[in-house]
N, C-alpha and C. Protein backbone atom coordinates (compact mmCIF):
# COMPACT_ATOMS: atom_id res chain seq x y z
N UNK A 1 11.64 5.08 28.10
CA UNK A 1 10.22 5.36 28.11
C UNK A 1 9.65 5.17 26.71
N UNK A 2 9.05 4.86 26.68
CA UNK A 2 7.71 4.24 25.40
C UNK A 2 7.29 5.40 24.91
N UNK A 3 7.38 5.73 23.42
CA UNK A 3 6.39 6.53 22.85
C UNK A 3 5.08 7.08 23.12
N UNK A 4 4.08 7.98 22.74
CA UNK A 4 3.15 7.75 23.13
C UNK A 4 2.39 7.30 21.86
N UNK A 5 1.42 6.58 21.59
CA UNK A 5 0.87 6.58 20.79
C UNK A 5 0.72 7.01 19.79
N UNK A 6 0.08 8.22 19.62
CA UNK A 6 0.24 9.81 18.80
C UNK A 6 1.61 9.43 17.52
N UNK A 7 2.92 9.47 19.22
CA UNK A 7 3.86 9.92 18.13
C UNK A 7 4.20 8.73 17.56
N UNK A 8 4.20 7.36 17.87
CA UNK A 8 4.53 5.59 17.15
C UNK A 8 3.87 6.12 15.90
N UNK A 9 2.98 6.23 16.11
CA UNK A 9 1.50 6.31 14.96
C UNK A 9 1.88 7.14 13.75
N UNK A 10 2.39 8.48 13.90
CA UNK A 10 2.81 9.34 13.14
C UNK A 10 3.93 9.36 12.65
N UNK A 11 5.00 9.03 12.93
CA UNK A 11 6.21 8.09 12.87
C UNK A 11 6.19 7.32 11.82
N UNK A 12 5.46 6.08 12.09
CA UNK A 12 5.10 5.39 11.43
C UNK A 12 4.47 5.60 9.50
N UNK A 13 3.37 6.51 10.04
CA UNK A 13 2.68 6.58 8.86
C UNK A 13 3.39 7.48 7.84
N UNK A 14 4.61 8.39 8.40
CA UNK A 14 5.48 9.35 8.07
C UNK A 14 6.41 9.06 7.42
N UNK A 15 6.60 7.53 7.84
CA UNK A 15 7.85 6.89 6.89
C UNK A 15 7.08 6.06 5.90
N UNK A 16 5.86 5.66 5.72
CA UNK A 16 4.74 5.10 4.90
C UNK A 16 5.41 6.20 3.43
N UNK A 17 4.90 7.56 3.74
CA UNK A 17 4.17 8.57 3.01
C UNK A 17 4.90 9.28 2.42
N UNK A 18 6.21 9.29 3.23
CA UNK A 18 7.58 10.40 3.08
C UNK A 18 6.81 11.53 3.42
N UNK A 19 5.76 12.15 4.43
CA UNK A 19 5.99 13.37 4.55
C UNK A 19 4.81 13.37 6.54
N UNK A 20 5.57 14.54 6.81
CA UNK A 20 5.08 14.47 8.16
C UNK A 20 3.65 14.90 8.37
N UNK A 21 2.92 13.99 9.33
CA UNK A 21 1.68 13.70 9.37
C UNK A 21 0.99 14.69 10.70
N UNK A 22 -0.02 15.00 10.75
CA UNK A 22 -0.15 15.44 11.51
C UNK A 22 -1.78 14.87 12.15
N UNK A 23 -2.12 15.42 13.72
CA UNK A 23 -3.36 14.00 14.19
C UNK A 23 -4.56 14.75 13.05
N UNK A 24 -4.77 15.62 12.31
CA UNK A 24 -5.98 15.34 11.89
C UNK A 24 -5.72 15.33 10.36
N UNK A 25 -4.80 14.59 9.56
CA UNK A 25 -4.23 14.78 8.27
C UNK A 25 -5.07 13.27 7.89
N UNK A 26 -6.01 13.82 7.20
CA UNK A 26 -6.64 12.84 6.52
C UNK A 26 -6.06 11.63 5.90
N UNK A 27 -5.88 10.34 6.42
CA UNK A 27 -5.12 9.47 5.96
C UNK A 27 -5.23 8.84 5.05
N UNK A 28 -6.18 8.20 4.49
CA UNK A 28 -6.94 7.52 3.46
C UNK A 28 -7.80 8.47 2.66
N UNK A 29 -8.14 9.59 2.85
CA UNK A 29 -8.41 10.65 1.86
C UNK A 29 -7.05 11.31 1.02
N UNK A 30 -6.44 11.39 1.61
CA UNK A 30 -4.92 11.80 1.07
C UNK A 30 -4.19 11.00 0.07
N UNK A 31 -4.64 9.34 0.52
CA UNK A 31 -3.55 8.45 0.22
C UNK A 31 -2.71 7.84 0.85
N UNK A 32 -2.38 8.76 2.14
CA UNK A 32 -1.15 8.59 2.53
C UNK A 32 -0.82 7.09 3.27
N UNK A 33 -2.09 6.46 3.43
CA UNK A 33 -1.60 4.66 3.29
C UNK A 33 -2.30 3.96 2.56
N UNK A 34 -2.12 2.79 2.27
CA UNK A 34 -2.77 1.77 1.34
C UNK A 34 -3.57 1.12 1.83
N UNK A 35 -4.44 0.07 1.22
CA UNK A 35 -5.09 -0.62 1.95
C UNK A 35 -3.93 -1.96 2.79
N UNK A 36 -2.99 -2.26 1.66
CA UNK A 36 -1.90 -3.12 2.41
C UNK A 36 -1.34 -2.36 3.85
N UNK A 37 -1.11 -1.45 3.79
CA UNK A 37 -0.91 -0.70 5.17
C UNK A 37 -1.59 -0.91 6.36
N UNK A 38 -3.08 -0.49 5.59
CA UNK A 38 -3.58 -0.91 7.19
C UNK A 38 -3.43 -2.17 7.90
N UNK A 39 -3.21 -3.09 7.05
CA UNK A 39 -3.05 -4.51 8.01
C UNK A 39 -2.02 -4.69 8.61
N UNK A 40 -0.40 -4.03 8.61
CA UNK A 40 0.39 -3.55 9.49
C UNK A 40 -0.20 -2.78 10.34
N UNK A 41 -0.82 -1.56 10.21
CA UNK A 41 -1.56 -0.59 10.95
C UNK A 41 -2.41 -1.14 12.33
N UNK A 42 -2.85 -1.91 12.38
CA UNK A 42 -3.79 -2.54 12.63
C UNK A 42 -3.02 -3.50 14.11
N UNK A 43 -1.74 -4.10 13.02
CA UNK A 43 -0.91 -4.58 14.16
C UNK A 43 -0.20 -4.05 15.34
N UNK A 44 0.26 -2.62 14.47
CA UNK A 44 0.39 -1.96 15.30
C UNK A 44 -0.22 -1.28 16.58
N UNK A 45 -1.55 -0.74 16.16
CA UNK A 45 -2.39 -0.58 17.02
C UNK A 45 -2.07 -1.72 18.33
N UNK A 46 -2.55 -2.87 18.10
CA UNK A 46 -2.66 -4.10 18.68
C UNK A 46 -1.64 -3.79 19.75
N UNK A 47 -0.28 -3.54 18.97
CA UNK A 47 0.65 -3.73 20.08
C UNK A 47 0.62 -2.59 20.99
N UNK A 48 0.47 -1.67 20.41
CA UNK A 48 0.26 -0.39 21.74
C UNK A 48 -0.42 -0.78 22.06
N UNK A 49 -1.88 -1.09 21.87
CA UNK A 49 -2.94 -1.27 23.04
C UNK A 49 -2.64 -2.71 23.99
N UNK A 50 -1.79 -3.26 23.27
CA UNK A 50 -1.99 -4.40 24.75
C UNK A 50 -3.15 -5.37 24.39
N UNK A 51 -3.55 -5.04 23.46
CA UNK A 51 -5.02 -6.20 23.39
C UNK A 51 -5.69 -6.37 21.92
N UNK A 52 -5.95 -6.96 21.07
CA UNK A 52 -6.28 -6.85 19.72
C UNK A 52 -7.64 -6.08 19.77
N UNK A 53 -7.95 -6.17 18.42
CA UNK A 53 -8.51 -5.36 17.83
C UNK A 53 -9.99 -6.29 17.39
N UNK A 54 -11.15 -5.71 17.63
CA UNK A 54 -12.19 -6.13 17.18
C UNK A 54 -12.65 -5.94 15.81
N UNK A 55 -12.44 -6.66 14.73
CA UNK A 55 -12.50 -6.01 13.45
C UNK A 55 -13.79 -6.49 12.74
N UNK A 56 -14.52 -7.10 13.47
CA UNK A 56 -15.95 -7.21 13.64
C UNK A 56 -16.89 -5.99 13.85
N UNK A 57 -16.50 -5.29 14.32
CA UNK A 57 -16.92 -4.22 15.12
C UNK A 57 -16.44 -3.02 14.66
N UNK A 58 -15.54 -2.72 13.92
CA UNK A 58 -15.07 -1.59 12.85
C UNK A 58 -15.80 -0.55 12.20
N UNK A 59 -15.69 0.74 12.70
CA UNK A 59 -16.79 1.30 11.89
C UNK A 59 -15.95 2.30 10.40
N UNK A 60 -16.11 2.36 9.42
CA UNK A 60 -15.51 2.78 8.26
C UNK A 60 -14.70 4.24 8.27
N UNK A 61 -14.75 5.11 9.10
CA UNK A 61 -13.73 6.10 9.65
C UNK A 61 -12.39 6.18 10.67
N UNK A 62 -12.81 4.64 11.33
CA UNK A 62 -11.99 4.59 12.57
C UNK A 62 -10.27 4.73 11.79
N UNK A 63 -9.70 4.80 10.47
CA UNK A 63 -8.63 5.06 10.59
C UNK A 63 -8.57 6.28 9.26
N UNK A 64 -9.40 7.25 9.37
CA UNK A 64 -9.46 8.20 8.82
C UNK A 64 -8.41 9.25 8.60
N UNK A 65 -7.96 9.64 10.50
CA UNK A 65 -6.67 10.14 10.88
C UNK A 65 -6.26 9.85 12.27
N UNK A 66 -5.39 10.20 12.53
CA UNK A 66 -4.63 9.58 13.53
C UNK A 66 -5.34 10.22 14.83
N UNK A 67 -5.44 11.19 15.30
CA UNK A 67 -6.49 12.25 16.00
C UNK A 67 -8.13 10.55 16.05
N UNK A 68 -8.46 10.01 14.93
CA UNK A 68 -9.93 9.21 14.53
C UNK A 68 -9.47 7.89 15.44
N UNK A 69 -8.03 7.62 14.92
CA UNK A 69 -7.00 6.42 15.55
C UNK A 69 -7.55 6.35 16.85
N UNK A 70 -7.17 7.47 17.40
CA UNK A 70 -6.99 7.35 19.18
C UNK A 70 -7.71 7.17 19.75
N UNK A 71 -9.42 7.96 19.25
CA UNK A 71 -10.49 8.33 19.80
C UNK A 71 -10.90 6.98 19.97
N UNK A 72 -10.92 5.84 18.54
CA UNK A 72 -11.17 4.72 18.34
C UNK A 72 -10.60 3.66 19.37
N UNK A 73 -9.54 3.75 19.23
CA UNK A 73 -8.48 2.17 20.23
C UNK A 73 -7.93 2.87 21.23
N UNK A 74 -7.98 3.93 21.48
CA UNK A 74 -7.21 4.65 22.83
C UNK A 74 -7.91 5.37 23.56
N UNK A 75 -9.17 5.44 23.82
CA UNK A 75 -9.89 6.09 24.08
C UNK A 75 -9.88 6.42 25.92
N UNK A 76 -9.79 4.80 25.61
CA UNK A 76 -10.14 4.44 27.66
C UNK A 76 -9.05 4.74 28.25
N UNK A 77 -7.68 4.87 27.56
CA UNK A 77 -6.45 5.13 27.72
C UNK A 77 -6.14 6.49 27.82
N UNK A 78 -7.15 7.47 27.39
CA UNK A 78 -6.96 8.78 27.27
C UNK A 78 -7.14 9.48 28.78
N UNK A 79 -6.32 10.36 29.60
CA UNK A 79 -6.52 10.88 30.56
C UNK A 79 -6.62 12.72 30.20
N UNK A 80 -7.97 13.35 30.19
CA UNK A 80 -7.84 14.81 29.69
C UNK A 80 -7.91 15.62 30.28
């Protein structure tokens, strides 16, 4: 079974940062990725969602924190 999102995501940014992330841990206020990051980031996204990413359409918080992540590219995916 496949990760869920959440945890790829945090995982991920956890081994970025060396320290464990949590969904509303300010990501780019912190530091805790680079701008080189996000363009892995980004890929990643991609691949969980199944479909790229409109980066035309980007609004300047969408990778704020991971909790910002979901709301952003996972949204329609979300069952609450």
């Amino acid at each position: 079974m496949k990760d869920a999102p959440s945890i790829t995501l945090k995982r991920w940014i956890g081994e970025r940062c060396g320290r464990a992330v949590a969904d509303d841990t300010p990501l780019l206020e912190e530091e805790l990725i680079t701008s080189f990051d996000l363009v892995e980031l980004i890929l990643i996204i991609e691949e969980l969602r199944g479909n790229p990413i409109d980066l035309l359409h980007l609004a300047p918080g969408s990778f704020a924190s991971v909790a910002q992540i979901l709301k952003t590219f996972f949204a329609e995916h979300t069952h609450v």
